[in-house]
Protein backbone atom coordinates (compact mmCIF):
# COMPACT_ATOMS: atom_id res chain seq x y z
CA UNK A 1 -38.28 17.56 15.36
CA UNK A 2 -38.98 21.45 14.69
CA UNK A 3 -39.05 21.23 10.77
CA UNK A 4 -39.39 24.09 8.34
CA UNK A 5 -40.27 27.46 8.80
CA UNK A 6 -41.62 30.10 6.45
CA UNK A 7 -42.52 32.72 8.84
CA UNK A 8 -44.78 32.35 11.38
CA UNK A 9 -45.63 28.88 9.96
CA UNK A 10 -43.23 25.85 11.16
CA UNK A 11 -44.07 22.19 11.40
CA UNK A 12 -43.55 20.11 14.62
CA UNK A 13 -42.96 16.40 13.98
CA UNK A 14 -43.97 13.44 16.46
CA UNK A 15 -43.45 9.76 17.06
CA UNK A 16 -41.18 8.03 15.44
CA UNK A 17 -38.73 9.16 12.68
CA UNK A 18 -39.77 7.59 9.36
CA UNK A 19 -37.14 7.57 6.40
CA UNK A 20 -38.20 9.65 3.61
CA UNK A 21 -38.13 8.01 -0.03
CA UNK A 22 -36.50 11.24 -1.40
CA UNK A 23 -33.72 13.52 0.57
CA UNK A 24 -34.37 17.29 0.82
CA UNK A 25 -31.35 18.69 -0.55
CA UNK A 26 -32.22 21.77 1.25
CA UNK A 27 -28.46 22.62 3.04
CA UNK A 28 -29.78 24.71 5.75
CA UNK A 29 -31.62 21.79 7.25
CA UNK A 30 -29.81 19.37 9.43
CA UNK A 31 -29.12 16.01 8.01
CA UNK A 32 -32.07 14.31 10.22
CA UNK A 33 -34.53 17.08 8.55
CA UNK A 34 -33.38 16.06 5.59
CA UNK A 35 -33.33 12.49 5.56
CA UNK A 36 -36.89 12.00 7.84
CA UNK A 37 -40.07 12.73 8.48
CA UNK A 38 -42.19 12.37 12.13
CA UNK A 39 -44.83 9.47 12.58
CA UNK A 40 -47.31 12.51 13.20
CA UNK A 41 -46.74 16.17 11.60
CA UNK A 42 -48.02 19.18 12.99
CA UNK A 43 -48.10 22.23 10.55
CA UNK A 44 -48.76 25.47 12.08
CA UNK A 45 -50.18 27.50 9.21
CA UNK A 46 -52.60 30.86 9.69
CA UNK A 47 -52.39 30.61 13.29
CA UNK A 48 -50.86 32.97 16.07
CA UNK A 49 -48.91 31.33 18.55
CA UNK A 50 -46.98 31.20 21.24
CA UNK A 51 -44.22 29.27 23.23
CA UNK A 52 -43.91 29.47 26.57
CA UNK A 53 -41.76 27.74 29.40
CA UNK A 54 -42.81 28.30 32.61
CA UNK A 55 -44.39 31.70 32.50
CA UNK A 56 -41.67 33.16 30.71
CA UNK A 57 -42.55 33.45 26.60
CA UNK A 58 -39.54 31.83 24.52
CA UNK A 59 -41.19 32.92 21.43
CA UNK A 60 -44.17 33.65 19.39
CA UNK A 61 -45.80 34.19 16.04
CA UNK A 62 -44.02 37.97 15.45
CA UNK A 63 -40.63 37.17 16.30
CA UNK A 64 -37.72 36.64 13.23
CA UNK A 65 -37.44 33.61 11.99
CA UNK A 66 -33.73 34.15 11.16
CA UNK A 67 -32.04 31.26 11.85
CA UNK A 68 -30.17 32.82 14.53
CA UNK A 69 -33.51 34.62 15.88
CA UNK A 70 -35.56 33.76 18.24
CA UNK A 71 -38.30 32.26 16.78
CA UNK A 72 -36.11 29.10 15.22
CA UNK A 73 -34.14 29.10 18.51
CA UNK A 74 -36.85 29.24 20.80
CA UNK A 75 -38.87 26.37 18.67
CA UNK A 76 -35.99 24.12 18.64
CA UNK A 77 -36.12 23.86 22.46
CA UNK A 78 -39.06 21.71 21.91
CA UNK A 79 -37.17 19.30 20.05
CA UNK A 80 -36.43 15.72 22.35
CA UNK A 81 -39.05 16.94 24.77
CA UNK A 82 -42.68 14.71 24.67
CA UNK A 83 -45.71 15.78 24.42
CA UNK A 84 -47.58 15.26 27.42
CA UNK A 85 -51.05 16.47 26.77
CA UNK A 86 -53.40 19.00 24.39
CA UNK A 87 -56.54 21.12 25.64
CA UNK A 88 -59.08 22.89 23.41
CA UNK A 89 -59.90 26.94 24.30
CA UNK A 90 -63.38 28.27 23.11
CA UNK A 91 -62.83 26.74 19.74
CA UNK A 92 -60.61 23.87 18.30
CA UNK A 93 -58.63 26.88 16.68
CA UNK A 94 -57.52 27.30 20.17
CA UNK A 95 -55.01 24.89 20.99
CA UNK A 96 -52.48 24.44 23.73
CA UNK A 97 -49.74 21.44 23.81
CA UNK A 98 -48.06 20.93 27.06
CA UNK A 99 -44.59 19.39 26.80
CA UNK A 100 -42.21 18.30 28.92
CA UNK A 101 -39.46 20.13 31.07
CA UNK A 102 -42.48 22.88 31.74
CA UNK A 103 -42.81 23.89 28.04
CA UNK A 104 -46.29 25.16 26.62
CA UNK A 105 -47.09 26.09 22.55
CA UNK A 106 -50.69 28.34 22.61
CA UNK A 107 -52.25 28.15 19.34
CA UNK A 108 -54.93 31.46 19.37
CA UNK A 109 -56.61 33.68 16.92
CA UNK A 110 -54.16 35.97 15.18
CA UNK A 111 -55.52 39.73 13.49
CA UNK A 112 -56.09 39.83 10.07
CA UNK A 113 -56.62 36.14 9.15
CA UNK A 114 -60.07 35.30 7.47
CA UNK A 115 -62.27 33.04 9.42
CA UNK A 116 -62.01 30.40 6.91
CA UNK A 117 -58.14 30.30 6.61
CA UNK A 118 -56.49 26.84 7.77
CA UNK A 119 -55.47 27.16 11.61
CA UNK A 120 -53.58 24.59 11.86
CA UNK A 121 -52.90 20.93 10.05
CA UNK A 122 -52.22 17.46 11.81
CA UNK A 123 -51.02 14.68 9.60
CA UNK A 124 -50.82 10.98 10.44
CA UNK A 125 -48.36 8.67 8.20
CA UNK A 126 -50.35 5.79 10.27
CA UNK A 127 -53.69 6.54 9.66
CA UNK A 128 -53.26 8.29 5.92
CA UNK A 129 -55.63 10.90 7.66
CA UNK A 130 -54.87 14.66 7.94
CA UNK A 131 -57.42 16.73 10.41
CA UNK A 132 -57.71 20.64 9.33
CA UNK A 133 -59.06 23.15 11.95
CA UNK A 134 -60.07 26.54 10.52
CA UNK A 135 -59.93 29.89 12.06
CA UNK A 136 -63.51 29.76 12.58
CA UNK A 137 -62.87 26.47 14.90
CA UNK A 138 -64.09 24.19 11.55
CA UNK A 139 -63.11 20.90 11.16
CA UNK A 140 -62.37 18.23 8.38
CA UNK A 141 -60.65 15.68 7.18
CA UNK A 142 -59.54 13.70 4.53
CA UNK A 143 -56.47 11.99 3.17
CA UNK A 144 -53.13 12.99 4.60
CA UNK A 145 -50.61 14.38 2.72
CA UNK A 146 -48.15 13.78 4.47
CA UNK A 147 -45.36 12.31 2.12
CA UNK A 148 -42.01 10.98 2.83
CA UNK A 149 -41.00 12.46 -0.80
């Protein structure tokens, strides 16, 4: 599920759809947005990005985020499809998600973010974990929050 963007920045949620304790009375987001949250979230944050499928680019980090543009339409494609498998570039900051039905999301380095500015964010409602890689390809972790609220 493509969840909120603000921006560039969007979250991508995974696994299995959790109820959240709390609705988002937010009207512009569909009724499952509203009323769940992914097993696993993936928030997108200071990173530049983008999707492609095939070799043809769907969208990326510049385009309108409208919700008619292409940046909301071009994420939602990714919604139903699986993720099949991640690869690191030269850093963890560089990320690239392979999906199914040919679809590929390159995380990359983006001017005028500071090195130390959050990359991206993975949350895990399983493990109460959340992983944060920086620009500068550091890494931590510590408790997710990720809330159902």
């Amino acid at each position: 599920m493509v969840g909120i963007s603000a921006g560039s920045m969007f979250s991508l949620d995974f696994g299995a759809q959790l109820k959240r304790n709390i609705i988002i009375g937010n009207d512009m987001l569909r009724k499952d947005q509203r009323e769940f949250v992914g097993e696993h979230s993936l928030f997108v944050k200071h990173s530049g990005w983008k999707l492609y499928h095939g070799s043809e680019v769907i969208c990326h980090c510049n385009d309108s985020n409208k919700n008619d543009g292409p940046m909301v339409l071009g994420l939602r494609q990714l919604e139903g499809k699986k993720m099949l498998r991640f690869k690191f570039g030269n850093s963890p900051a560089e990320l690239m998600l392979a999906f199914s039905e040919n679809y590929k999301l390159f995380l990359c380095d983006w001017e005028g973010v500071e090195p130390d500015d959050d990359a991206y964010i993975l949350f895990g409602e399983v493990e109460g974990l959340a992983v944060t890689v920086q620009m500068n390809g550091g890494v931590s972790k510590g408790p997710s929050k990720l809330s159902r609220e």
